[in-house]
C-alpha atoms as a PDB file:
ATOM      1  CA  UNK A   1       0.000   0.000   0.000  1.00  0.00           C
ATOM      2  CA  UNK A   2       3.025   2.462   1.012  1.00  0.00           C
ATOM      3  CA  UNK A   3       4.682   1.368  -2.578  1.00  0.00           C
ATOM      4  CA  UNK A   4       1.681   2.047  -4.229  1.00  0.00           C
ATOM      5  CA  UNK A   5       0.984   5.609  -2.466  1.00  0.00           C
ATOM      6  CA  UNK A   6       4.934   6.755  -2.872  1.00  0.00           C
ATOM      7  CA  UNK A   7       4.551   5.506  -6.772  1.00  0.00           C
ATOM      8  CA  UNK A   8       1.396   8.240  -7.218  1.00  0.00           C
ATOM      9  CA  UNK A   9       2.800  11.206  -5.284  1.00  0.00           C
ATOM     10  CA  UNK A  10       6.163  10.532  -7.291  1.00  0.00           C
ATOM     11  CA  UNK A  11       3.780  10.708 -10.582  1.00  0.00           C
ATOM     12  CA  UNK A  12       2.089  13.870  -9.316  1.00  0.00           C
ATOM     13  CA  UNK A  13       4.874  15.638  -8.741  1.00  0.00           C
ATOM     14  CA  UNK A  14       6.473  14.491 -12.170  1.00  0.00           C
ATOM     15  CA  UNK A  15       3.334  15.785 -13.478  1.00  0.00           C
ATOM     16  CA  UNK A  16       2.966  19.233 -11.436  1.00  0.00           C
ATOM     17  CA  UNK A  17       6.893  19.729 -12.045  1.00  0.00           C
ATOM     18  CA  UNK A  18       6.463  19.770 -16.084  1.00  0.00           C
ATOM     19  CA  UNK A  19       3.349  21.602 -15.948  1.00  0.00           C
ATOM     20  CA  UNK A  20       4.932  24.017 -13.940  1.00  0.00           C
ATOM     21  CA  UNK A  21       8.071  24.228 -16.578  1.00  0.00           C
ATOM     22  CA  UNK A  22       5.760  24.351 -19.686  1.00  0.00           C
ATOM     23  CA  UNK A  23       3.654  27.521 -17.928  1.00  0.00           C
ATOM     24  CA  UNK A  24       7.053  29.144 -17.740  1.00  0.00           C
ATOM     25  CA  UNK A  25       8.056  28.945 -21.109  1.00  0.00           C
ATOM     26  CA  UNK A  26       4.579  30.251 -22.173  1.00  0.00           C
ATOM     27  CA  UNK A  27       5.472  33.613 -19.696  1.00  0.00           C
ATOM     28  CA  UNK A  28       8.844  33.612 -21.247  1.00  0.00           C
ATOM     29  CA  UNK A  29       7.120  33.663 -24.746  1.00  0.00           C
ATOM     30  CA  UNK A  30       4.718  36.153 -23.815  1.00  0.00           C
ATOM     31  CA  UNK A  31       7.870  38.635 -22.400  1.00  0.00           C
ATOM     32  CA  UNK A  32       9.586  37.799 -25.946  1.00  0.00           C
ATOM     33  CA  UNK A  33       6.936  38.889 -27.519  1.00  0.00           C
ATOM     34  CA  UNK A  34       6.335  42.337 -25.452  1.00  0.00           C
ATOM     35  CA  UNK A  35      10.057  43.089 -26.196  1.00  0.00           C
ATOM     36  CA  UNK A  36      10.288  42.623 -29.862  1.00  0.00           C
ATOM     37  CA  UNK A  37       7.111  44.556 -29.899  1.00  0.00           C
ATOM     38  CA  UNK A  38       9.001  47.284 -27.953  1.00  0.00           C
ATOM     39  CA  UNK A  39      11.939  46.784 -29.762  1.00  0.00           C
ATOM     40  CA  UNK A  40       9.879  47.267 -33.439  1.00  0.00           C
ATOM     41  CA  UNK A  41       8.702  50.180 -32.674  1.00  0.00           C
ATOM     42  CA  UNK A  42      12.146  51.892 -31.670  1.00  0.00           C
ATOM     43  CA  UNK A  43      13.502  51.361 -35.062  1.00  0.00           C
ATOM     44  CA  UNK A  44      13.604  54.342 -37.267  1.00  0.00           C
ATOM     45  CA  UNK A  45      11.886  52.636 -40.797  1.00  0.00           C
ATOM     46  CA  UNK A  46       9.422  51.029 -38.171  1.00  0.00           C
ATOM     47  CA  UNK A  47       5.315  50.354 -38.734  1.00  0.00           C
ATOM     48  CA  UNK A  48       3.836  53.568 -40.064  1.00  0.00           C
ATOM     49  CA  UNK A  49       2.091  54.859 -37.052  1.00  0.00           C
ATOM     50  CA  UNK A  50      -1.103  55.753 -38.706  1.00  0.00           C
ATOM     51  CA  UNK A  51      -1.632  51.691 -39.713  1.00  0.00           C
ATOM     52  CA  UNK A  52      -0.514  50.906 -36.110  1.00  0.00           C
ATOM     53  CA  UNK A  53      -3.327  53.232 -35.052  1.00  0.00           C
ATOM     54  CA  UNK A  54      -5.855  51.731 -37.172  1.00  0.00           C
ATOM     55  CA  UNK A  55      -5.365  48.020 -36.387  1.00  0.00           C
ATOM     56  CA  UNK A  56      -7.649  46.015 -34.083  1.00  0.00           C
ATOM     57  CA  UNK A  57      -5.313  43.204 -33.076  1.00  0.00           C
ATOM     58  CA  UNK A  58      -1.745  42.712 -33.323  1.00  0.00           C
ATOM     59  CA  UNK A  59       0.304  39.136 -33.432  1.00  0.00           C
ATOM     60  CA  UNK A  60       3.846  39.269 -32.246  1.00  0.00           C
ATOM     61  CA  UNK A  61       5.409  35.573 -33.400  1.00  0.00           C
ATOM     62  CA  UNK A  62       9.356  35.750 -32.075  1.00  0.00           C
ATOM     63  CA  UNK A  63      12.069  33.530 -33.132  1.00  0.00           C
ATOM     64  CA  UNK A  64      10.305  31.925 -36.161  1.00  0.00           C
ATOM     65  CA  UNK A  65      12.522  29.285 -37.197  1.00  0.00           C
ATOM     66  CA  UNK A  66      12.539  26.696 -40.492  1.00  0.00           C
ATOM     67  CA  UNK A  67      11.896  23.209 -39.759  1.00  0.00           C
ATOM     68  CA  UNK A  68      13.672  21.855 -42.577  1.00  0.00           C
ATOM     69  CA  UNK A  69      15.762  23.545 -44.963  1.00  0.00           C
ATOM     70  CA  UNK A  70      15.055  23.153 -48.640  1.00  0.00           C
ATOM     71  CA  UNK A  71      11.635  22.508 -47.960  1.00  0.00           C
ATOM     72  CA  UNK A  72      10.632  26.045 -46.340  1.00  0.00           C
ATOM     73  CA  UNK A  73       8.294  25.024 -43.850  1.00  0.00           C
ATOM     74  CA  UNK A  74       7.997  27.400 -40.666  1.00  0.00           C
ATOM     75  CA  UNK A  75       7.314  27.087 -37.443  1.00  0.00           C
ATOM     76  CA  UNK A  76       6.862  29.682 -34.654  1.00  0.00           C
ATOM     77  CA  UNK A  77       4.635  30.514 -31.296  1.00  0.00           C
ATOM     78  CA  UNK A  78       3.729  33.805 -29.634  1.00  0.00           C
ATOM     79  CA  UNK A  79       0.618  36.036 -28.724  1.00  0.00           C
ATOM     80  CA  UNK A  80      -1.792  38.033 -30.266  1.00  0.00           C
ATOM     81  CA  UNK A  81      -3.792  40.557 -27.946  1.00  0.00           C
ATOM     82  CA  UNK A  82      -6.887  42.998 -29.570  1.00  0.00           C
ATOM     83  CA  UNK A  83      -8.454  46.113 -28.192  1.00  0.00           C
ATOM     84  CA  UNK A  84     -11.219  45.367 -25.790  1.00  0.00           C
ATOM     85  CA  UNK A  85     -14.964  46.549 -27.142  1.00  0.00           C
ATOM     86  CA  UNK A  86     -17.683  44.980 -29.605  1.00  0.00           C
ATOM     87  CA  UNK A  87     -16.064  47.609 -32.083  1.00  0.00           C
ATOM     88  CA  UNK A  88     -12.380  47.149 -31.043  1.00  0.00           C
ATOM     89  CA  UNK A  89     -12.405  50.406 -29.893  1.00  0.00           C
ATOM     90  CA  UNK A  90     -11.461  49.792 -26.267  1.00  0.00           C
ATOM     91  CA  UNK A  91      -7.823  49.505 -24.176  1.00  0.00           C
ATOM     92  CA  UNK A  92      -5.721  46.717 -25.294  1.00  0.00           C
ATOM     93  CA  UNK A  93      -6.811  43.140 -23.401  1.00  0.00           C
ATOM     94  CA  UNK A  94      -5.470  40.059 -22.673  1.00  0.00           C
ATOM     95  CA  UNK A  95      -3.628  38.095 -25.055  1.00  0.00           C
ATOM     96  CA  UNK A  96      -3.998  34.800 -26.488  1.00  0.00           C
ATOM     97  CA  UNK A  97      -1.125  32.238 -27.202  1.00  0.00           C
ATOM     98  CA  UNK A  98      -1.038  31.287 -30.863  1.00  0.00           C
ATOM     99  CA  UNK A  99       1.442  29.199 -33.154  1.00  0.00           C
ATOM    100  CA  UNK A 100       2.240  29.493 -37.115  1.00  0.00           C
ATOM    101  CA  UNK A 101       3.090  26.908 -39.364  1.00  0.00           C
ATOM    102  CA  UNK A 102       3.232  25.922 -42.872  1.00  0.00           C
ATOM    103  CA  UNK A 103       4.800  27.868 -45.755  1.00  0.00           C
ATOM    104  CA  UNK A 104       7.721  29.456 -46.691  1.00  0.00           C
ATOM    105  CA  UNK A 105       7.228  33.071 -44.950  1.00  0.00           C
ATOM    106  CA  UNK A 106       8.552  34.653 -47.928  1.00  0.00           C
ATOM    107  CA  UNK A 107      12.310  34.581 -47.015  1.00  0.00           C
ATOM    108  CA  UNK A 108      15.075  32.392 -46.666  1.00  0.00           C
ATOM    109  CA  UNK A 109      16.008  31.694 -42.769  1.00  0.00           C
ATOM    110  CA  UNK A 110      18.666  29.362 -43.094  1.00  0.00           C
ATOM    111  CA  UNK A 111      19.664  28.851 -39.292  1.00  0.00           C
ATOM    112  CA  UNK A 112      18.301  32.238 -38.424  1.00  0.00           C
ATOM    113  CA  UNK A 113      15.635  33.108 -36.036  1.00  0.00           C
ATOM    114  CA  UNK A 114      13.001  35.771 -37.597  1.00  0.00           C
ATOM    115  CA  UNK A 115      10.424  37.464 -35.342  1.00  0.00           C
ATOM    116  CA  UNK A 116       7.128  38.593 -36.926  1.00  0.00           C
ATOM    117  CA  UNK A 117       4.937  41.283 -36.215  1.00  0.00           C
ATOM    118  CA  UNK A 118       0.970  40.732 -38.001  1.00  0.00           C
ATOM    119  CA  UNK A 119      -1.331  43.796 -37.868  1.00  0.00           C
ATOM    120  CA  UNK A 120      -4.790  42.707 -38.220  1.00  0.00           C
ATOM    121  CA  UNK A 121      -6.587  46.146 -39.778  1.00  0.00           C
ATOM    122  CA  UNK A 122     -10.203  45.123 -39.866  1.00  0.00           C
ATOM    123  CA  UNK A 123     -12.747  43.142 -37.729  1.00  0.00           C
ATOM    124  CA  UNK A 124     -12.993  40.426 -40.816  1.00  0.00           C
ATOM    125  CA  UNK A 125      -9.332  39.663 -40.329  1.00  0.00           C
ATOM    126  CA  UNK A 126     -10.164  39.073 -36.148  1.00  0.00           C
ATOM    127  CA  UNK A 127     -12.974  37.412 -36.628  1.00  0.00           C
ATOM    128  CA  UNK A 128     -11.031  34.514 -38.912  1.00  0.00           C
ATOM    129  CA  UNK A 129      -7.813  34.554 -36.677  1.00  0.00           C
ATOM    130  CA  UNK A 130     -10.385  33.639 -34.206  1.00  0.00           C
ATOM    131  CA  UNK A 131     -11.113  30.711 -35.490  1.00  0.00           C
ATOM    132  CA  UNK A 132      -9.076  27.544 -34.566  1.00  0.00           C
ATOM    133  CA  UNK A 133      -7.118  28.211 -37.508  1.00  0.00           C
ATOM    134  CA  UNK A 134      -6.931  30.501 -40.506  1.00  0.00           C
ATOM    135  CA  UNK A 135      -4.466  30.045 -43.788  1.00  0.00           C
ATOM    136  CA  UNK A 136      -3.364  33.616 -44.414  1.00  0.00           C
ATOM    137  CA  UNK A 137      -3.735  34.550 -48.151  1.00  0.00           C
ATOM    138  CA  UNK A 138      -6.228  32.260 -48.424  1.00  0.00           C
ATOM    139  CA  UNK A 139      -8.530  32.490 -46.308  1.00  0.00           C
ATOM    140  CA  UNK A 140      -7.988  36.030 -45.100  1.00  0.00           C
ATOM    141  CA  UNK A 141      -5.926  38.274 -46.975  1.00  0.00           C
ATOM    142  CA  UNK A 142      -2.578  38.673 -45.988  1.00  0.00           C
ATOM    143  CA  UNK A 143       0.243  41.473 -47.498  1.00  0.00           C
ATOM    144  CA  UNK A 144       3.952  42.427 -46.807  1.00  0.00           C
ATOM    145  CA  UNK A 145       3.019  46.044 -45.133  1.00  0.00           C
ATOM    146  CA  UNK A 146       5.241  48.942 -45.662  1.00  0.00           C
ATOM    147  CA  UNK A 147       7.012  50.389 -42.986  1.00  0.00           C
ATOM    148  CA  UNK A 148       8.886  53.830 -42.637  1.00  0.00           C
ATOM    149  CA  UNK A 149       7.256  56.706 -39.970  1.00  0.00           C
ATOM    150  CA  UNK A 150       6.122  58.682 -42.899  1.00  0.00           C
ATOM    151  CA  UNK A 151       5.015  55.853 -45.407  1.00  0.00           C
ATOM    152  CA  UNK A 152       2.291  56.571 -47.528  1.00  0.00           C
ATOM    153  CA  UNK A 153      -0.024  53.840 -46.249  1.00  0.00           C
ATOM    154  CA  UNK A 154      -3.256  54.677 -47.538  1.00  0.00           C
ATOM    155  CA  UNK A 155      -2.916  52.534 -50.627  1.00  0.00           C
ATOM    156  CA  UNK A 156      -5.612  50.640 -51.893  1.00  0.00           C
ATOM    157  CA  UNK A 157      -3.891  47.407 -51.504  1.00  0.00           C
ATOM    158  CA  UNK A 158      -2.930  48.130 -47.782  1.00  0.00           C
ATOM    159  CA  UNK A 159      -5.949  49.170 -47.310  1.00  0.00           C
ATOM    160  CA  UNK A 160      -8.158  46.541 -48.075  1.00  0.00           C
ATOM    161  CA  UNK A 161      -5.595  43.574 -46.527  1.00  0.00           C
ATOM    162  CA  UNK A 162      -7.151  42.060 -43.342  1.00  0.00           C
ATOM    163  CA  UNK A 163      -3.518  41.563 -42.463  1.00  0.00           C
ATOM    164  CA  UNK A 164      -0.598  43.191 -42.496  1.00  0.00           C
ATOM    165  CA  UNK A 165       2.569  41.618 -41.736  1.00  0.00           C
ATOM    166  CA  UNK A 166       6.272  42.409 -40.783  1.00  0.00           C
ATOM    167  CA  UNK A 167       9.553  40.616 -40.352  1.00  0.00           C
ATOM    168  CA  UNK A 168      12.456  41.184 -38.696  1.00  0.00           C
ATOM    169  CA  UNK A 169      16.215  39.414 -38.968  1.00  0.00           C
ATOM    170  CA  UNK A 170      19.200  40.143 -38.241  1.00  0.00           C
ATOM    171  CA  UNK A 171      18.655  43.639 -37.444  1.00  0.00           C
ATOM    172  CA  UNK A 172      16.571  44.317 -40.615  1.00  0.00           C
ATOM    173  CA  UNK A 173      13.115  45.140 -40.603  1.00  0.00           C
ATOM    174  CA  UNK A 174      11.052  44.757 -43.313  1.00  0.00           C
ATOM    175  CA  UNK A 175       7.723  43.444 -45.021  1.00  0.00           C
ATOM    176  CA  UNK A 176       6.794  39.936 -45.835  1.00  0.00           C
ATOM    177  CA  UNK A 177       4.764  37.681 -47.269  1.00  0.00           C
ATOM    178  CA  UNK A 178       3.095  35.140 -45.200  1.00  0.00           C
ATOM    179  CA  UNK A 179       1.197  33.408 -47.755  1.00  0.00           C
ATOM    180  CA  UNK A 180       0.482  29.690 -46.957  1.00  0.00           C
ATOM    181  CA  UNK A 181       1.363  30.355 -43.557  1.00  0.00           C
ATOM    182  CA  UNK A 182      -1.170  28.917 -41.382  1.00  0.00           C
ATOM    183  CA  UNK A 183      -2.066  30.952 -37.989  1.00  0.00           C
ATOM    184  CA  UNK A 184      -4.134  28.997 -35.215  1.00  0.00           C
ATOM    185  CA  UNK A 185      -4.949  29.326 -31.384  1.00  0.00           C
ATOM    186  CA  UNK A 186      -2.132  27.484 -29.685  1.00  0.00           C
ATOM    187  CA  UNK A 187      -5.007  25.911 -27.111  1.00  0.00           C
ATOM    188  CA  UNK A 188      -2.193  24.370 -25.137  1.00  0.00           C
ATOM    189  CA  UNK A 189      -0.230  27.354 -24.193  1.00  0.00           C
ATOM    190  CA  UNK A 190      -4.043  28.991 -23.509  1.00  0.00           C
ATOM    191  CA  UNK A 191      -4.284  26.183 -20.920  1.00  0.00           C
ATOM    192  CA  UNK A 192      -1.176  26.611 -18.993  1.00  0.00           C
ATOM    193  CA  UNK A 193      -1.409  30.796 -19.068  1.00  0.00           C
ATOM    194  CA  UNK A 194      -5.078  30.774 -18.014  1.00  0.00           C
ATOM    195  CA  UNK A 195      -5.435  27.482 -16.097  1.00  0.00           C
ATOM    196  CA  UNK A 196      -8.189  25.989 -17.788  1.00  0.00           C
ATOM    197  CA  UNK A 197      -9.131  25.555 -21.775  1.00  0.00           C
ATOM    198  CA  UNK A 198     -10.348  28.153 -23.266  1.00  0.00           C
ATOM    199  CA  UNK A 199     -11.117  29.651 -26.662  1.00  0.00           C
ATOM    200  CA  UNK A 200      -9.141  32.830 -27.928  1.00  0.00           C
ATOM    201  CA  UNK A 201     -12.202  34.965 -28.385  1.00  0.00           C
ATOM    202  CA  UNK A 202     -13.102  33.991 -24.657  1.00  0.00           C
ATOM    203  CA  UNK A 203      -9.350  35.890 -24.020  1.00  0.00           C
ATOM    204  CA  UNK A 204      -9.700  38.831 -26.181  1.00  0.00           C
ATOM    205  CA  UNK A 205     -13.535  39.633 -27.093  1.00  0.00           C
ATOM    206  CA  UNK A 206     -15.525  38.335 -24.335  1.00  0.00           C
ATOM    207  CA  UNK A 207     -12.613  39.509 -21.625  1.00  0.00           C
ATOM    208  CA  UNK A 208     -13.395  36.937 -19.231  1.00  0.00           C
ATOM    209  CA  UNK A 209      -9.950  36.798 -18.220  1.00  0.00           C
ATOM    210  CA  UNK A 210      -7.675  39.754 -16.587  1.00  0.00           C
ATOM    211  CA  UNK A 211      -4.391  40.452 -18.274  1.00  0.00           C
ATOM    212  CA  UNK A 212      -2.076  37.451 -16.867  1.00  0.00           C
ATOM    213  CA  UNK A 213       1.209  38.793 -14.937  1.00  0.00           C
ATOM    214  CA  UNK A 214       3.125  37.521 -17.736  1.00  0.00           C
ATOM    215  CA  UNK A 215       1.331  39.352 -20.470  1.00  0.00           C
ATOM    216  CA  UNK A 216       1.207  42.808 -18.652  1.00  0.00           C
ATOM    217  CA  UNK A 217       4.242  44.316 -20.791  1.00  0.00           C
ATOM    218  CA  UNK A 218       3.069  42.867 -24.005  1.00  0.00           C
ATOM    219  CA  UNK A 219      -0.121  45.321 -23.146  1.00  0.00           C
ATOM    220  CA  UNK A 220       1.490  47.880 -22.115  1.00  0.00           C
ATOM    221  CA  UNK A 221       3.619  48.293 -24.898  1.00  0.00           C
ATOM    222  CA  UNK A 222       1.039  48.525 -27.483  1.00  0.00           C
ATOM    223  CA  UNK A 223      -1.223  50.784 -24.904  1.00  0.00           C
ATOM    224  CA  UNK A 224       1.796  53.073 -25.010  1.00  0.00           C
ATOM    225  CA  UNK A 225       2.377  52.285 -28.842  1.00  0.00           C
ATOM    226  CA  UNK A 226      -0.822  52.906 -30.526  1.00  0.00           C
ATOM    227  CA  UNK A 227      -3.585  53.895 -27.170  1.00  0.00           C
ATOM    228  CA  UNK A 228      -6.562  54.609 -29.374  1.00  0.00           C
ATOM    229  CA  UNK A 229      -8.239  52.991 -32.609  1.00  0.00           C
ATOM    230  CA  UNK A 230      -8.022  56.192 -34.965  1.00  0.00           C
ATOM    231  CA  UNK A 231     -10.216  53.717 -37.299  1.00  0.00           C
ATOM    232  CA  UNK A 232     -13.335  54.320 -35.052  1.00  0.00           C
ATOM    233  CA  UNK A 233     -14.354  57.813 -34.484  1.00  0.00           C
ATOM    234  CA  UNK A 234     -15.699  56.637 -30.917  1.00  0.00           C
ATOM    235  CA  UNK A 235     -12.388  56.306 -29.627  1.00  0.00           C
ATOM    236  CA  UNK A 236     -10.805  59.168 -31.304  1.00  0.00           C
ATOM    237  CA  UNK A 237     -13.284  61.532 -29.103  1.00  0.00           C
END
């Protein structure tokens, strides 16, 4: 009976031990992400701040890597966090974990790490990221965005993208295409961050869930980036 008892506490602490390792590397991804976020938007040819303004989610993927060269496939996991509000027009919320796969990501990484930076401009765009998963240029639209603090961003094509997205490696920062690329809630991660499984639009429409501890400077740095949706007129006032 003793053997038996010492064999299932061993087990549960096995158990509560790796659990407890896997929720840290979800906080350390969630830090990663606030500090290429942060890091972004100190470059000088950076996102156009009047895009930045007008999107309703952003996706910060860090360290992208390519899971076998030749072959271009991609792999990478990070957060996306929206403004709060039925019409995105509220504070930044909390975040949801997420994970892209799939594609080439429009660049040759070699044995480099590339972070990625999505703006999602419309609620369209959310609303299919929101689903478990969502091939970008496929099933949403999906464009290398131009970047520079006075870019002329009011293009037609920018414009009517539901996403945006950015690259960075090696110091250079730059648009790219994510076409094939497939984005989808990382449920997992979701788990461990919020204790119990949950759906991303539970995290960052419904806001049943305060901003975790982890996630606070991922908010905070795009509260202090981009503080009000200049898309909607109601939060402009």
């Amino acid at each position: 009976m003793h053997r038996y008892l010492n064999i299932v506490l061993c087990v549960s602490f096995a158990v509560a031990t790796l659990y407890a390792v896997d929720k840290a590397k979800e906080e350390e991804r969630l830090e990663n992400a606030a500090v290429v976020m942060e890091e972004v938007m100190g470059m000088p040819d950076t996102i156009p701040q009047d895009l930045l303004d007008k999107a309703e989610c952003v996706v910060v993927i860090p360290s992208v890597t390519k899971v076998a060269i030749g072959i271009g496939g991609s792999y990478g996991r990070g957060a996306m966090a929206c403004r709060t509000g039925q019409q995105f027009n509220g504070p930044w919320g909390a975040p949801a974990m997420y994970a892209l796969e799939g594609g080439s990501v429009g660049f040759q990484l070699g044995g480099q790490s590339t972070d990625l930076v999505l703006l999602v401009m419309n609620e369209r765009g959310a609303d299919s990221i929101l689903r478990s998963g969502v091939k970008l240029g496929a099933e949403v639209s999906a464009v290398a965005g131009p970047k520079g603090r006075e870019a002329q961003a009011a293009t037609d094509a920018f414009l009517r993208a539901e996403i945006l997205s950015y690259s960075r490696s090696r110091g250079l920062f730059a648009g790219v295409s994510l076409a094939g690329t497939t984005l989808r809630s990382d449920d997992d991660a979701n788990e461990r961050i919020y204790g119990r499984r949950i759906s991303p639009r539970d995290i960052v429409l419904e806001s049943k869930f305060a901003v975790p501890p982890a996630g606070s400077h991922f908010v905070r740095v795009l509260q202090k980036s981009a503080p009000r949706n200049e898309s909607d007129q109601a939060s402009v006032k």
